[in-house]
Every structure is written in C-alpha cells, then in structure tokens.
C-alpha atoms as a PDB file:
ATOM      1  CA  UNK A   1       0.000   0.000   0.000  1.00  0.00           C
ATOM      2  CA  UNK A   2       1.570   3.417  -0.873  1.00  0.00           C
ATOM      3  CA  UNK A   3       2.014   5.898   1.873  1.00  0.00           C
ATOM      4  CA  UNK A   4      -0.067   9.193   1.033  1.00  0.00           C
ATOM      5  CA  UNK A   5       0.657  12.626   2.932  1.00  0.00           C
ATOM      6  CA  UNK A   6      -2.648  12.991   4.503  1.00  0.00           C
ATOM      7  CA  UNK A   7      -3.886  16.773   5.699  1.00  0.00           C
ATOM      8  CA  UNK A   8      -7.502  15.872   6.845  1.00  0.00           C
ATOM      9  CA  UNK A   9      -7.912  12.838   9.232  1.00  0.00           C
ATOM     10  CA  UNK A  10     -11.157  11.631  11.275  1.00  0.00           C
ATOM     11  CA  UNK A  11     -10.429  10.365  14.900  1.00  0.00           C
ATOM     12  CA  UNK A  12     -12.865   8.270  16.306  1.00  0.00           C
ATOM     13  CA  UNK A  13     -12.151   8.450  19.885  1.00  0.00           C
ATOM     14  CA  UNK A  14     -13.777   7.333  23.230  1.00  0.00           C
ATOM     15  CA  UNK A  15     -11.947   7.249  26.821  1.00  0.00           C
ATOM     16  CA  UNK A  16     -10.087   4.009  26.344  1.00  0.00           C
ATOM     17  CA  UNK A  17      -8.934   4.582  22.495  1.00  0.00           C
ATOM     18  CA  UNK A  18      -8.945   6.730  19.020  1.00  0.00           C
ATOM     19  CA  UNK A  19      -8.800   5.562  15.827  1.00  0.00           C
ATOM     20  CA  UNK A  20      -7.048   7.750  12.845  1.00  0.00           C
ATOM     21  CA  UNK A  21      -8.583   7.918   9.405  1.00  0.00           C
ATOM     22  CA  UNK A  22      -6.905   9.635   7.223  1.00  0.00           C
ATOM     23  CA  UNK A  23      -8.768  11.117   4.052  1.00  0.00           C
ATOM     24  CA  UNK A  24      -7.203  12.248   0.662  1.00  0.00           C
ATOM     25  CA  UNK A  25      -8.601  12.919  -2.607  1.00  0.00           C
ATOM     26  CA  UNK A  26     -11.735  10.748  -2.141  1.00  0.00           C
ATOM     27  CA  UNK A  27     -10.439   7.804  -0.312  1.00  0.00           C
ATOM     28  CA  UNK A  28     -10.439   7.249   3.221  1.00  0.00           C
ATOM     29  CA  UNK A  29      -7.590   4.701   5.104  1.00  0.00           C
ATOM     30  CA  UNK A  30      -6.835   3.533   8.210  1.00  0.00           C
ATOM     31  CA  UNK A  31      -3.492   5.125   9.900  1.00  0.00           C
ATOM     32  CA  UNK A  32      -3.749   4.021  13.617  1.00  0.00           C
ATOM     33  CA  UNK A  33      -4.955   2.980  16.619  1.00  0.00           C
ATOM     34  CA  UNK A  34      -4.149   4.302  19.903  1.00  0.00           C
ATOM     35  CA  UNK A  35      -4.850   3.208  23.223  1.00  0.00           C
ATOM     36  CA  UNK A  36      -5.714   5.470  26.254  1.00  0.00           C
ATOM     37  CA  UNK A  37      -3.762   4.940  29.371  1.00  0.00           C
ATOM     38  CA  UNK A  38      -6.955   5.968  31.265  1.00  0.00           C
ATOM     39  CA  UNK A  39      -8.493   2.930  33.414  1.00  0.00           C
ATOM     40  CA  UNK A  40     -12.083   3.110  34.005  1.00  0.00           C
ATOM     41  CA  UNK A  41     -12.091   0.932  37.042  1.00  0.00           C
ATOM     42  CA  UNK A  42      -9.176   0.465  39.916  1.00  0.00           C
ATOM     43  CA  UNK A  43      -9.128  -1.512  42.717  1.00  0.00           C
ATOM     44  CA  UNK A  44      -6.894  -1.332  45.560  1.00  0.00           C
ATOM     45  CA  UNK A  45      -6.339  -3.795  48.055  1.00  0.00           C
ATOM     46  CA  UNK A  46      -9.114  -4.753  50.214  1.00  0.00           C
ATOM     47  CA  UNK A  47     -11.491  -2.103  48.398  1.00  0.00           C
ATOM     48  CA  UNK A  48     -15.127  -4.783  47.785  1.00  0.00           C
ATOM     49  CA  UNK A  49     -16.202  -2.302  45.131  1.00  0.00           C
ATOM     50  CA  UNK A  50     -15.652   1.436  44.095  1.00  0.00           C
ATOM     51  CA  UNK A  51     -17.801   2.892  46.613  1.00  0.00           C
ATOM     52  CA  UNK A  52     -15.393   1.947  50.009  1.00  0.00           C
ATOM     53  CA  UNK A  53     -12.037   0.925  50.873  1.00  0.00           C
ATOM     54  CA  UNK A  54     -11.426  -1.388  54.192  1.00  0.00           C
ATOM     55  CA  UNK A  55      -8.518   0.160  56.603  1.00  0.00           C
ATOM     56  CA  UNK A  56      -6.888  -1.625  58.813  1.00  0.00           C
ATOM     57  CA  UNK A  57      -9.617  -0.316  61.428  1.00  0.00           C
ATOM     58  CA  UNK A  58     -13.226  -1.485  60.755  1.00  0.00           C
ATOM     59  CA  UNK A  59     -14.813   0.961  62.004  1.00  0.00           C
ATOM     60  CA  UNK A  60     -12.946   3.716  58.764  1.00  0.00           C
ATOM     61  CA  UNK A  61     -13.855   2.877  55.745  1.00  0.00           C
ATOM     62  CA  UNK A  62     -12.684   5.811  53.045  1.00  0.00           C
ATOM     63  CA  UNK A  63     -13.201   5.914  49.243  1.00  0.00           C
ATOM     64  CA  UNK A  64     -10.272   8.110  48.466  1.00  0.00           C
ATOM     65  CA  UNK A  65     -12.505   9.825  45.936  1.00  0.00           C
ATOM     66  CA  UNK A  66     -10.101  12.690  45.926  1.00  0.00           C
ATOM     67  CA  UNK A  67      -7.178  10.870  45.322  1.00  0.00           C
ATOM     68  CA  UNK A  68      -8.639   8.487  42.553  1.00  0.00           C
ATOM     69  CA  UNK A  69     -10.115  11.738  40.268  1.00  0.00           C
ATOM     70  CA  UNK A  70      -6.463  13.063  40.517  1.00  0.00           C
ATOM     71  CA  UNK A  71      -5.297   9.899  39.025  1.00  0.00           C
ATOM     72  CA  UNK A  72      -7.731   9.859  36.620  1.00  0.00           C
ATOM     73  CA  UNK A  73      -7.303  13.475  35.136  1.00  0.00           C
ATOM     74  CA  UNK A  74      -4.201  13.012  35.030  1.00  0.00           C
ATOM     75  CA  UNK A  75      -4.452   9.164  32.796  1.00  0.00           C
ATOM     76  CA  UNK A  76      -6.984  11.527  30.584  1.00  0.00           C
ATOM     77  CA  UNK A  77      -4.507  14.196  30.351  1.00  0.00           C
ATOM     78  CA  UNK A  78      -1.754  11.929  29.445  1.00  0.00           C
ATOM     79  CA  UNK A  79      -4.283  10.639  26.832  1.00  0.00           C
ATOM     80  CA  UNK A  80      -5.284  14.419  25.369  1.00  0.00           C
ATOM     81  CA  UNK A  81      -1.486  15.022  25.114  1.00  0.00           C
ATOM     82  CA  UNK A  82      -0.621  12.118  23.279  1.00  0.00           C
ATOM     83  CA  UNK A  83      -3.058  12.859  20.912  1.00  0.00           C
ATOM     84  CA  UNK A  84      -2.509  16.151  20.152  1.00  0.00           C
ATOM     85  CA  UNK A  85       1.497  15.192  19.211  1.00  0.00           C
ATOM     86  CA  UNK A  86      -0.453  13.065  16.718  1.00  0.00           C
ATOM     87  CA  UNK A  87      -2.708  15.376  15.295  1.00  0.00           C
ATOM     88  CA  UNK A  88      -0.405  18.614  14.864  1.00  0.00           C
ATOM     89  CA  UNK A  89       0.905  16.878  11.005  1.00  0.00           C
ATOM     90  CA  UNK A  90      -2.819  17.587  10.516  1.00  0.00           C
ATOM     91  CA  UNK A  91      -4.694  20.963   9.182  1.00  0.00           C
ATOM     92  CA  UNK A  92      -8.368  19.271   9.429  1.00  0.00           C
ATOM     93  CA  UNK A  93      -9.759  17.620  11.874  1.00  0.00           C
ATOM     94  CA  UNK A  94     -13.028  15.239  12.391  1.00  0.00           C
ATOM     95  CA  UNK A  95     -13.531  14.286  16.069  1.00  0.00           C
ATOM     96  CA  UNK A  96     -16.566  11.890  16.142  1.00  0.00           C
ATOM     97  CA  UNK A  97     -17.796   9.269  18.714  1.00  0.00           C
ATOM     98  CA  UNK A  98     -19.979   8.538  21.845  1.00  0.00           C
ATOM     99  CA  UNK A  99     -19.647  10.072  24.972  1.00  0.00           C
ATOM    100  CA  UNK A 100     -17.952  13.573  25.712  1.00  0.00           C
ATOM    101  CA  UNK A 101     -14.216  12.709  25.156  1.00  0.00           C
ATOM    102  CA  UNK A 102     -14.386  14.466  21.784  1.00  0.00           C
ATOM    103  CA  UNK A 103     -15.851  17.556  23.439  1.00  0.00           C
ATOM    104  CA  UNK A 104     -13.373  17.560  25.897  1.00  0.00           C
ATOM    105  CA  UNK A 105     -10.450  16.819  23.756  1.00  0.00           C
ATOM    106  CA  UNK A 106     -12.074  20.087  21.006  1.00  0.00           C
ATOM    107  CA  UNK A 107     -11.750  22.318  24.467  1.00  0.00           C
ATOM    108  CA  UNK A 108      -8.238  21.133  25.039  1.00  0.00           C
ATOM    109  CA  UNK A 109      -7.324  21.927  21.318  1.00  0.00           C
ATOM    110  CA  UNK A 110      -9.235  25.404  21.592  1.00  0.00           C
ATOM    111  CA  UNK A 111      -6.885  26.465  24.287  1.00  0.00           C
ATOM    112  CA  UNK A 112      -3.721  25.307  22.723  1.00  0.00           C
ATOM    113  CA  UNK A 113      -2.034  28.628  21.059  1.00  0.00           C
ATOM    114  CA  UNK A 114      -0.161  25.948  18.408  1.00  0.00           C
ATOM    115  CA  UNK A 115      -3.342  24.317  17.128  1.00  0.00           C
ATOM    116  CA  UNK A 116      -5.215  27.859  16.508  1.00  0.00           C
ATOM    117  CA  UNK A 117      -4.648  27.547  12.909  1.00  0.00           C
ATOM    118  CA  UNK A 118      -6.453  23.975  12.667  1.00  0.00           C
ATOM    119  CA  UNK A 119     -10.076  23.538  11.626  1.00  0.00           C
ATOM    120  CA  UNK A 120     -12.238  21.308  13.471  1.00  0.00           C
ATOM    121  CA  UNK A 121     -15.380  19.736  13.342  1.00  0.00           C
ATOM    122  CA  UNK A 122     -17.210  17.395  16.006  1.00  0.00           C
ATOM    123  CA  UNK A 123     -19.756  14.536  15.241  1.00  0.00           C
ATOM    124  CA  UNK A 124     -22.325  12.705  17.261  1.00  0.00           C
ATOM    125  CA  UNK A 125     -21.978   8.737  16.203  1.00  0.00           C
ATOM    126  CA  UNK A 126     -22.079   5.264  18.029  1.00  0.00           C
ATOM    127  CA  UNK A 127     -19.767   2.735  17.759  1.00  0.00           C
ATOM    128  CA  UNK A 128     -18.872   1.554  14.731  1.00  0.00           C
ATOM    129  CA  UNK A 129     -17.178  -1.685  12.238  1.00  0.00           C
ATOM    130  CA  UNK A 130     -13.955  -0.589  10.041  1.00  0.00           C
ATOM    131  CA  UNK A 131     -15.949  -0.240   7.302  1.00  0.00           C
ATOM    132  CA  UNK A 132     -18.457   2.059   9.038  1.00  0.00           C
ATOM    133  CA  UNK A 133     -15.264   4.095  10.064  1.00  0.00           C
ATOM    134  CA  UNK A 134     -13.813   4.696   6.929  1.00  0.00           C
ATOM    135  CA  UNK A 135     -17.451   5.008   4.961  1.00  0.00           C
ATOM    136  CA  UNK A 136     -18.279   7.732   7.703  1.00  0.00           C
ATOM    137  CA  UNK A 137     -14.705   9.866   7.508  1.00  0.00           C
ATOM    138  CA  UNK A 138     -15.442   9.574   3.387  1.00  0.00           C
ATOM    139  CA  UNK A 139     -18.597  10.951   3.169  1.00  0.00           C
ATOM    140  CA  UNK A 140     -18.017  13.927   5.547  1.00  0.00           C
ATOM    141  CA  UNK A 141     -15.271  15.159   3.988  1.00  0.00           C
ATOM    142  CA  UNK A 142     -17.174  14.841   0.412  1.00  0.00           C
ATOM    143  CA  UNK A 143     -19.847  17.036   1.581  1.00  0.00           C
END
C-alpha cells in the first residue's frame, strides 16, 4: 500500500482509544490505533467495590474519591497530550464518537495557542465496524 501525505484525518475516539482515518482525494484509510492509558475501574487492596475501601480499622472505611479523580485526570490528560502530538501533522480535523471525550479533547485543542490555525469539526456517532469508520470519515469530507 503506498504511503499518502494525509492533511484531513477523522479520529474516532472514546476514553479508552482513538482511531485515525486519514482522508485524501476521495479515499479514506486507516493510519492508527491508539490506546488510552486511562483505566475506568481500579481496585486497591481490600477495596469490595468502588464505593469503600477497608482500613486496617473497621470501624474507617474511606473511598479516596479525591485521590482516585487526581489519578484519573491526570491518565486523561496523558491521553489528550498524546493525541494532540499526533494530530499537529494535521490541518483538518473530524472528532466523532460517543460520549464527551471528543468535546473535551475540542476544548483542550481550543486552548492550545499551536493548534489555533487547525479547523475542526465534532460529530455525534455510536460505535462503529472498520468499514463504518472509513465510509463515515469519506462521506463527511465529500460534503
């Protein structure tokens, strides 16, 4: 397959991964996957379930909410960061997916002085086959 110097690229992305589509004269191709370093559920030891953690004294029981939403901006931070060294070879952007990683990752870019000059465009889908992927990355960038 011949390598093509792609300038618009889709990114599917949820919490746990994106997937790059890159478009170019009509055709749309699959350029990578990458995986979020953002865990969705932790357990420490002796914590039953999310919503208490066991201490050496029974009668304290703590969820550590504080200290587990720390670790977790800072997973989805790592995350937003990774993919914006991926994205800067690109001038336009397609963020689509489910949830509200895409909106937070567009308020990330907004901020960023460097990616000013980018255009960018956000999409409502659900999740979707490889062929759904591409077919969807094609057709916006047609119309």
């Amino acid at each position: 397959m011949e390598t093509k110097q792609f300038k618009s690229v889709g990114i599917w992305l949820d919490l746990s991964k994106a997937h790059f589509i890159g478009y170019h004269e009509g055709e749309s191709q699959f350029l990578e996957t990458l995986i979020s370093p953002h865990e969705r559920i932790k357990r420490e030891d002796g914590e039953e379930n999310d919503t208490h953690q066991f201490s050496p004294n029974p009668e304290h029981m703590s969820n550590n909410e504080y200290r587990k939403n720390n670790i977790t901006q800072n997973e989805l931070n790592e995350y937003f960061k990774m993919l914006e060294n991926k994205i800067s070879a690109y001038d336009d952007i397609l963020l689509f997916g489910p949830g509200t990683a895409k909106d937070q990752f567009k308020n990330r870019i907004a901020e960023n002085k460097s990616m000013k000059n980018k255009w960018v465009s956000i999409q409502n889908s659900d999740k979707m086959t490889d062929n759904q992927l591409l077919a969807f990355v094609r057709d916006f960038y047609k119309s």
